[in-house]
Protein backbone atom coordinates (compact mmCIF):
# COMPACT_ATOMS: atom_id res chain seq x y z
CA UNK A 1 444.18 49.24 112.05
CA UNK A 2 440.69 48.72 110.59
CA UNK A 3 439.75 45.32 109.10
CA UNK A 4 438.80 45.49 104.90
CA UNK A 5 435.11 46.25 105.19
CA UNK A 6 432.72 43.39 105.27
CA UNK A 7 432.07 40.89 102.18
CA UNK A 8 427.74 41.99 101.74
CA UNK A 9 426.74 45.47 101.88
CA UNK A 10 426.24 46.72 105.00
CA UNK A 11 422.56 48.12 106.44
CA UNK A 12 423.88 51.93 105.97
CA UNK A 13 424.93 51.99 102.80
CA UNK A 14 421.83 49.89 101.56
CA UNK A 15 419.61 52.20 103.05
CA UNK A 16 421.61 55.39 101.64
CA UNK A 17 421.20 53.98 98.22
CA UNK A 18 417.42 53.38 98.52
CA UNK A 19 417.29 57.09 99.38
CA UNK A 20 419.14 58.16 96.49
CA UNK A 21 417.06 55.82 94.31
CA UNK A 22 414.24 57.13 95.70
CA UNK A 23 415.07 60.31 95.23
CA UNK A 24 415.94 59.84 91.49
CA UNK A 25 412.85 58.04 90.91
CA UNK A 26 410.53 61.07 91.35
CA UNK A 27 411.79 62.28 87.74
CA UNK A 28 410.56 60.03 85.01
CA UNK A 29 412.59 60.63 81.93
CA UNK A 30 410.03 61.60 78.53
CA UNK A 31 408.92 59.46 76.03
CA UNK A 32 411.32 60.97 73.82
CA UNK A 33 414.23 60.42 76.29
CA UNK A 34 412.92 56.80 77.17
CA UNK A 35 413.36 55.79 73.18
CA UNK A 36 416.54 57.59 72.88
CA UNK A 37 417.83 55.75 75.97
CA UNK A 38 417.34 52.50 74.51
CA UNK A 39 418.74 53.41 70.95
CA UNK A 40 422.22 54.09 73.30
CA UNK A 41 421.57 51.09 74.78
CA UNK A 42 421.82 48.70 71.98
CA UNK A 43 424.27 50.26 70.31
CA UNK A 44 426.34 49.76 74.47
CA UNK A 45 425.33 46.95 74.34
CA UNK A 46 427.04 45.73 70.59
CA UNK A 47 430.14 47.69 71.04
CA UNK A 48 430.62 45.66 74.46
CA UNK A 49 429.91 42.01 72.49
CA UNK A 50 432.43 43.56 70.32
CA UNK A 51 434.85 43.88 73.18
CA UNK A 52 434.93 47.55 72.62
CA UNK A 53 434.35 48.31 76.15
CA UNK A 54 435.28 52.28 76.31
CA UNK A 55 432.88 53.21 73.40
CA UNK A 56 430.31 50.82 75.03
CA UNK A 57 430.53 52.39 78.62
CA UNK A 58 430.10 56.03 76.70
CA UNK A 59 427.03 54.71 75.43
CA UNK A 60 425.79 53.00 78.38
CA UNK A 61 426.54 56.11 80.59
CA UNK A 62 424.82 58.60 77.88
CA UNK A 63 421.89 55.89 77.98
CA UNK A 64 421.50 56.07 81.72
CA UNK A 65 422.13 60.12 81.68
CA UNK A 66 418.54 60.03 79.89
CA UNK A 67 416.71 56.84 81.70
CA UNK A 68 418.63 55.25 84.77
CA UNK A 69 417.10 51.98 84.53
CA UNK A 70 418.27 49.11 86.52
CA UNK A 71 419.35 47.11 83.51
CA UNK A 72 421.30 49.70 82.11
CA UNK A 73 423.13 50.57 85.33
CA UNK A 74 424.10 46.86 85.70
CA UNK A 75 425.28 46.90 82.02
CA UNK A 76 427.62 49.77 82.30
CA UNK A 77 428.34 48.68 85.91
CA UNK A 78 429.84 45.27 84.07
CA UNK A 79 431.63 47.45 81.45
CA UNK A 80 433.46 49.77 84.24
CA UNK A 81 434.34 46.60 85.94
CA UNK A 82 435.57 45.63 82.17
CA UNK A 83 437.65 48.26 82.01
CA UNK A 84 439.38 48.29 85.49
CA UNK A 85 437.03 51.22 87.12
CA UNK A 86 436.32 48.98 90.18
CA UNK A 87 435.08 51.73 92.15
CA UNK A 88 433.19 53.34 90.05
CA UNK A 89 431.25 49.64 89.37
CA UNK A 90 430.97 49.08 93.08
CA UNK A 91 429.21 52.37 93.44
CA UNK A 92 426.93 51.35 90.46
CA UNK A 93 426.47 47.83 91.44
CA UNK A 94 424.81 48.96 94.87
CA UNK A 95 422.77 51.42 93.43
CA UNK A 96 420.76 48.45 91.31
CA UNK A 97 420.73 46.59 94.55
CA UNK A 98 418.29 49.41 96.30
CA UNK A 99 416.59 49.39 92.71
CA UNK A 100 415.99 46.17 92.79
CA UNK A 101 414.72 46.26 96.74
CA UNK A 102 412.31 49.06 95.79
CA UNK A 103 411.22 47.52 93.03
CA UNK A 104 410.66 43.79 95.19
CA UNK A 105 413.49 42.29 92.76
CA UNK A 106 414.85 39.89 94.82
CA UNK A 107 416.33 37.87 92.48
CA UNK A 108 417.62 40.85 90.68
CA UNK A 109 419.50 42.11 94.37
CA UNK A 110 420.96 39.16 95.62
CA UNK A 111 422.79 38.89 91.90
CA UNK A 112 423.57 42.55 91.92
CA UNK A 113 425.02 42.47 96.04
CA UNK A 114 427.00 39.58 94.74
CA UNK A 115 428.34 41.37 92.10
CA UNK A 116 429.18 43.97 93.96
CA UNK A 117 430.95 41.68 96.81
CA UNK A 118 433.03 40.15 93.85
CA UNK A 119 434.15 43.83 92.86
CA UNK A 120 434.45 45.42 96.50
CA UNK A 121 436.52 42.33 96.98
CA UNK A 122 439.39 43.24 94.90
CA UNK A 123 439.20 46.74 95.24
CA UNK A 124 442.45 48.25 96.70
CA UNK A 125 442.29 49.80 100.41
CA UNK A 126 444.84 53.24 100.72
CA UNK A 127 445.19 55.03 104.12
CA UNK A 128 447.20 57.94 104.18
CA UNK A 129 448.55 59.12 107.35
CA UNK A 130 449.96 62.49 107.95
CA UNK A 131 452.41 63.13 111.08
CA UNK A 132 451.61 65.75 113.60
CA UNK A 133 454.67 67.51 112.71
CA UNK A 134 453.51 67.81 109.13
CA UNK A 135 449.62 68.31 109.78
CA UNK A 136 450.77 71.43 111.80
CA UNK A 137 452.31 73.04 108.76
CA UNK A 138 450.44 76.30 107.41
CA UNK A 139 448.89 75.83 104.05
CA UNK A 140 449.25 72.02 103.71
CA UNK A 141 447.80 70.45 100.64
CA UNK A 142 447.87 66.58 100.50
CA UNK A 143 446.90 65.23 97.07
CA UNK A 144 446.03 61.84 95.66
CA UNK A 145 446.29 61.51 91.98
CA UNK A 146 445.44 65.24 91.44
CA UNK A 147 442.72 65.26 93.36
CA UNK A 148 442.99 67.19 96.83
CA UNK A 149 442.00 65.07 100.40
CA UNK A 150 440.06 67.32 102.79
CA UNK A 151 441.56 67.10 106.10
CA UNK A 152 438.87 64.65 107.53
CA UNK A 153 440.02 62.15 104.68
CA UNK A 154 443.32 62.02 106.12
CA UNK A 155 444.01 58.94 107.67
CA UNK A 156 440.87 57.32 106.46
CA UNK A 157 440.67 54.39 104.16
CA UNK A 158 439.19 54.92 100.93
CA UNK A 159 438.63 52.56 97.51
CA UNK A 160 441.10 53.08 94.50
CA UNK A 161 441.34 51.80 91.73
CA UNK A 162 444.24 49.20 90.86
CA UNK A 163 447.39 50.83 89.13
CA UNK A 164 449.65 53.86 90.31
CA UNK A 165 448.69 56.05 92.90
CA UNK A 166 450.61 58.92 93.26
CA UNK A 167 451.01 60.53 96.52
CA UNK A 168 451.68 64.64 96.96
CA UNK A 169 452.02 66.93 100.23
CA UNK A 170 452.74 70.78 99.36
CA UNK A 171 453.07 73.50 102.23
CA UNK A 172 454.75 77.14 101.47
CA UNK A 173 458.59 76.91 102.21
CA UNK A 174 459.02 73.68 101.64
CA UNK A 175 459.72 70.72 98.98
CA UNK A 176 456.93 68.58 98.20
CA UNK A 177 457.12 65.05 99.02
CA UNK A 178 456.10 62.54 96.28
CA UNK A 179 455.34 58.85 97.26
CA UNK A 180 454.37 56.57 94.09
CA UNK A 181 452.74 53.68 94.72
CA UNK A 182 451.47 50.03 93.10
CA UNK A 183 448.31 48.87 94.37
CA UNK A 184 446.97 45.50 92.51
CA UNK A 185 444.17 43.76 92.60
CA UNK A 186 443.15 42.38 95.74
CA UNK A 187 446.15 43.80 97.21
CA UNK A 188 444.32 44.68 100.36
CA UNK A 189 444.79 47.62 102.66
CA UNK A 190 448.06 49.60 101.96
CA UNK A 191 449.07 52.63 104.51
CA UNK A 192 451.64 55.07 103.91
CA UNK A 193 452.85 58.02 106.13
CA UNK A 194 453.59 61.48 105.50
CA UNK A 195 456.26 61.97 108.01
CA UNK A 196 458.02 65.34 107.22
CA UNK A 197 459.06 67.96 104.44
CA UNK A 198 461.88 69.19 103.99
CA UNK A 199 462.45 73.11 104.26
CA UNK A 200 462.96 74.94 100.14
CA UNK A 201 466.69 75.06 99.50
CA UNK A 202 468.45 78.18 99.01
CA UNK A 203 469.78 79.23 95.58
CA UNK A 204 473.66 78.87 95.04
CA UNK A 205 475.14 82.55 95.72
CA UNK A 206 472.38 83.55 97.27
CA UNK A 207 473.10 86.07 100.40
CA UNK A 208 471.74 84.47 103.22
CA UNK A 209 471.54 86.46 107.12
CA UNK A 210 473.74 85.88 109.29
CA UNK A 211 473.10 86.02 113.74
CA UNK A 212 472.26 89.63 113.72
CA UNK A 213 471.19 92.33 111.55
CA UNK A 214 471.11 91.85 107.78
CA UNK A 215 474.07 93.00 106.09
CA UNK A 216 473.35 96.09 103.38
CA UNK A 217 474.64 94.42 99.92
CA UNK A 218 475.45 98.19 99.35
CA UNK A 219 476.77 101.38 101.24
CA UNK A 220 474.84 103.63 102.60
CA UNK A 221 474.44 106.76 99.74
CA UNK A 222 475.69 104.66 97.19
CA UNK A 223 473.50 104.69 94.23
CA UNK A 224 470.60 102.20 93.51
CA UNK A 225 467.19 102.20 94.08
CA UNK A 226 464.88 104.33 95.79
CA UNK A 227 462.23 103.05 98.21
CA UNK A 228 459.60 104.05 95.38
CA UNK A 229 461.34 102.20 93.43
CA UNK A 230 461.15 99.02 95.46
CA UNK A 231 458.10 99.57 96.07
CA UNK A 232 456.58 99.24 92.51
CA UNK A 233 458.69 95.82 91.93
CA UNK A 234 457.49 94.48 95.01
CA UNK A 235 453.65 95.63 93.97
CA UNK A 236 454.39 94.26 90.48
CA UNK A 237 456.05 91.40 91.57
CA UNK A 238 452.48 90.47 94.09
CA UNK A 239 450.30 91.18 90.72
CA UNK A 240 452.34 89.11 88.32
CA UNK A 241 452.14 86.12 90.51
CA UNK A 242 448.18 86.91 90.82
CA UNK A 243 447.57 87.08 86.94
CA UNK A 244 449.91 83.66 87.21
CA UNK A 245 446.98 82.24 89.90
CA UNK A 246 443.99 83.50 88.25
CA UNK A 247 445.39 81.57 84.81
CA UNK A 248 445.74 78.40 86.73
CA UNK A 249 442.10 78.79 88.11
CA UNK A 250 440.82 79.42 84.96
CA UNK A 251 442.40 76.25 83.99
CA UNK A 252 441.13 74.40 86.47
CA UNK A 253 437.55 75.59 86.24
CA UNK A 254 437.74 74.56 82.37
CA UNK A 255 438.43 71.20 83.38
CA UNK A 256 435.52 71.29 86.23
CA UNK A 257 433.58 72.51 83.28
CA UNK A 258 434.66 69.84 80.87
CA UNK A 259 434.34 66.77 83.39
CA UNK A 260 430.18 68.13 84.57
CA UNK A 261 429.44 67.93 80.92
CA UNK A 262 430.91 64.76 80.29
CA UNK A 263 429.08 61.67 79.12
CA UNK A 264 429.13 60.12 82.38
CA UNK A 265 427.30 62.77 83.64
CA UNK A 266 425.13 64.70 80.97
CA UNK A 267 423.84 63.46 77.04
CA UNK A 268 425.93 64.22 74.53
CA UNK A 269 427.62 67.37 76.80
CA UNK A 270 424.03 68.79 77.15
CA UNK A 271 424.21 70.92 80.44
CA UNK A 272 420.26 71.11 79.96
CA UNK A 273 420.49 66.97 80.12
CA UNK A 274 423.30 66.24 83.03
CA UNK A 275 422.25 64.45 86.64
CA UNK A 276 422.95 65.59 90.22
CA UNK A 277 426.38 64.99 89.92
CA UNK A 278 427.20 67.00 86.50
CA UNK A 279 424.50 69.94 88.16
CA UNK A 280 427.04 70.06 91.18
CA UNK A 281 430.26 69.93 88.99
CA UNK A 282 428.97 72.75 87.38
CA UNK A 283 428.18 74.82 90.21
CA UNK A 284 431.71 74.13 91.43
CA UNK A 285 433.06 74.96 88.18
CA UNK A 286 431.58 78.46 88.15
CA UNK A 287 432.63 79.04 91.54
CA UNK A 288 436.41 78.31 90.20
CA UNK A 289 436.31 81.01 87.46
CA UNK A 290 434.27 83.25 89.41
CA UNK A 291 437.59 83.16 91.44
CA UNK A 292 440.10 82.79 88.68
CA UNK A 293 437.86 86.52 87.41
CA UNK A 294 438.46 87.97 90.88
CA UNK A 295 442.40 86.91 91.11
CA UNK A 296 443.33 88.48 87.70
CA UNK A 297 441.35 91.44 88.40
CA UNK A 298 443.38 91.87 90.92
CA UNK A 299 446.67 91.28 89.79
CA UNK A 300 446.18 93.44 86.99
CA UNK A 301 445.20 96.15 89.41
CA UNK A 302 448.54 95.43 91.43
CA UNK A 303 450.98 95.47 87.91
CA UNK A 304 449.16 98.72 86.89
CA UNK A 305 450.40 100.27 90.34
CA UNK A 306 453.10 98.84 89.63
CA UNK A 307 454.14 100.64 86.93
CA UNK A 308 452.57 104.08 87.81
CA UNK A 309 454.99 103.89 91.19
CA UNK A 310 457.61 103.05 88.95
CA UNK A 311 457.06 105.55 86.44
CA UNK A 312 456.59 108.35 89.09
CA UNK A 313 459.17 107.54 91.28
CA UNK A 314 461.64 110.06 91.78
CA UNK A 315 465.37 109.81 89.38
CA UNK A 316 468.30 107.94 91.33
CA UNK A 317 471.00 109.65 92.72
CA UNK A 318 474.34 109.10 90.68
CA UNK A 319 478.00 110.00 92.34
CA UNK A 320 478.97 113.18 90.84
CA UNK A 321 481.20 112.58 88.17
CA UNK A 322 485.12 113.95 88.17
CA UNK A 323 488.51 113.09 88.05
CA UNK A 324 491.21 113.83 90.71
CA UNK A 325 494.92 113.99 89.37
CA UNK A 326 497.91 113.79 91.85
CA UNK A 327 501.78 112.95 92.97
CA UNK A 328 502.70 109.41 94.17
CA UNK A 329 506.13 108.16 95.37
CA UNK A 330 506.80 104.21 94.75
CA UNK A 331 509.57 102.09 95.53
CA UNK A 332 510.25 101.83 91.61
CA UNK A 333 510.23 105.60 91.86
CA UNK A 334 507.35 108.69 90.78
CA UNK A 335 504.44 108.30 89.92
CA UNK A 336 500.73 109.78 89.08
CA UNK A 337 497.45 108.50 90.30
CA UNK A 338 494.18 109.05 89.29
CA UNK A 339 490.76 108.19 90.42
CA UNK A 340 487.03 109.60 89.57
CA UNK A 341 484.30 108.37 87.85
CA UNK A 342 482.68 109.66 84.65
């Protein structure tokens, strides 16, 4: 088990930081931007004397969108911290620490590092380990709050904020496995294992297959459908759940959309006005409905086969209709049968 990292920054991240603060420094923000920056800063600034801290970190956030000075980081740093968005302060915290190092603040980086100790300090620790068994599984999709873990998180720790932390592992054929968890403040590392899923459950009255051959749920000749027939519910059946796939993309790239032109990462949802990190939500966002596009493209394609293999297929084959009339003997005595079908 790994130990809770270490209390001051360590000599990687510090230096990462200075590189991305050295990399944002090369664009200066306009005049213009400069005095609308600290317009959005005062009024941060009030709303979070007024204890209003989630209109004061939209402020501070849309100030620093337009000029990311150090003093304005460190404000909206404090106001995340406020409102219980440790990681998010940590992350900001450190960045005014290589600010302040570039900028031969000392003063100004030994109180921002200690800030950020404070924070990192009661920042939850969640590993989440997946069994061999389970990792195997085709199609596996392990989720943390909504948000998908690449395979090479897996088994790593990562920061999370304090509250609920909800747990998901999906693989085709089988249930998904839900693990909720409480993770407080300063609770330390927490690890939780993935260790199998359970296969789908079969439907009540559903014919399942016995040792052997699959048994025919009808007679040989008897009527039902033809293999065109079968054919064109089986093609629409593969388009309808496509249009179904494509909708939830398109979903999903709205809300990409929606989060790279939020105030935490562009002014006033300005995509001409976002950072890095709104630029690259965006890109991700188009690829999303570029896909979504594709998917119901193609489902529509597969329903309108569909159809046109339903709609051509040759008619089914009916028994003949007729009646047969004849003697019977019983023990209560004669007696007439009949059988036929109309």
């Amino acid at each position: 088990m790994s130990a809770r990292w270490p209390g001051r920054l360590s000599a990687w991240a510090l230096s990462a930081c200075v590189g991305v603060a050295a990399s944002g420094a090369a664009a200066q923000p306009s005049p213009g931007d400069k005095q609308t920056a600290e317009v959005l800063f005062d009024e941060g600034i009030a709303l979070l004397k007024g204890g209003k801290l989630t209109e004061a970190c939209q402020k501070l956030a849309e100030s620093r969108a337009l000029d990311p000075a150090m003093g304005t980081t460190y404000r909206l740093a404090e106001c995340y911290e406020g409102t219980g968005r440790l990681v998010l302060a940590h992350e900001l915290f450190t960045e005014v620490v290589a600010a302040a190092v570039r900028a031969g603040r000392e003063d100004r980086a030994a109180q921002a590092s200690a800030r950020a100790d404070a924070v990192l300090g009661r920042i939850p620790l969640l590993v989440i380990h997946v069994s061999p068994q389970v990792a195997n599984l085709p199609g596996l999709e392990l989720q943390r709050n909504e948000t998908v873990l690449e395979r090479a998180q897996w088994g790593q720790q990562a920061l999370v904020d304090p509250g609920t932390a909800t747990i998901t592992a999906r693989a085709p054929g089988k249930q998904p496995w839900r693990r909720q968890l409480s993770l407080a403040e300063g609770s330390g590392l927490t690890e939780v294992t993935v260790t199998s899923l359970d296969d789908t459950a079969v439907s009540p009255g559903r014919e399942t297959a016995s040792a052997g051959a699959l048994r025919p749920l009808r007679p040989a000749g008897e009527a039902g459908l033809s293999t065109q027939h079968i054919a064109a519910l089986t093609t629409a059946g593969a388009g309808l759940a496509a249009v179904v796939a494509g909708s939830v993309l398109g979903g999903v790239a709205a809300s990409q959309w929606s989060e790279a032109h939020g105030p935490e990462h562009c002014v006033a949802g300005d995509p001409r006005r976002c950072g890095a990190a709104g630029v690259a939500l965006g890109q991700d966002a188009a690829r999303s409905a570029e896909l979504a596009t594709a998917t119901l493209f193609a489902g529509a394609t597969a329903l309108a086969a569909g159809g046109l293999l339903w709609l051509t297929a040759p008619p089914r084959r009916r028994p003949a209709a007729g009646l047969r009339l004849g003697p019977a003997i019983t023990a209560a005595g004669a007696a007439v049968w009949l059988e036929g079908s109309l």
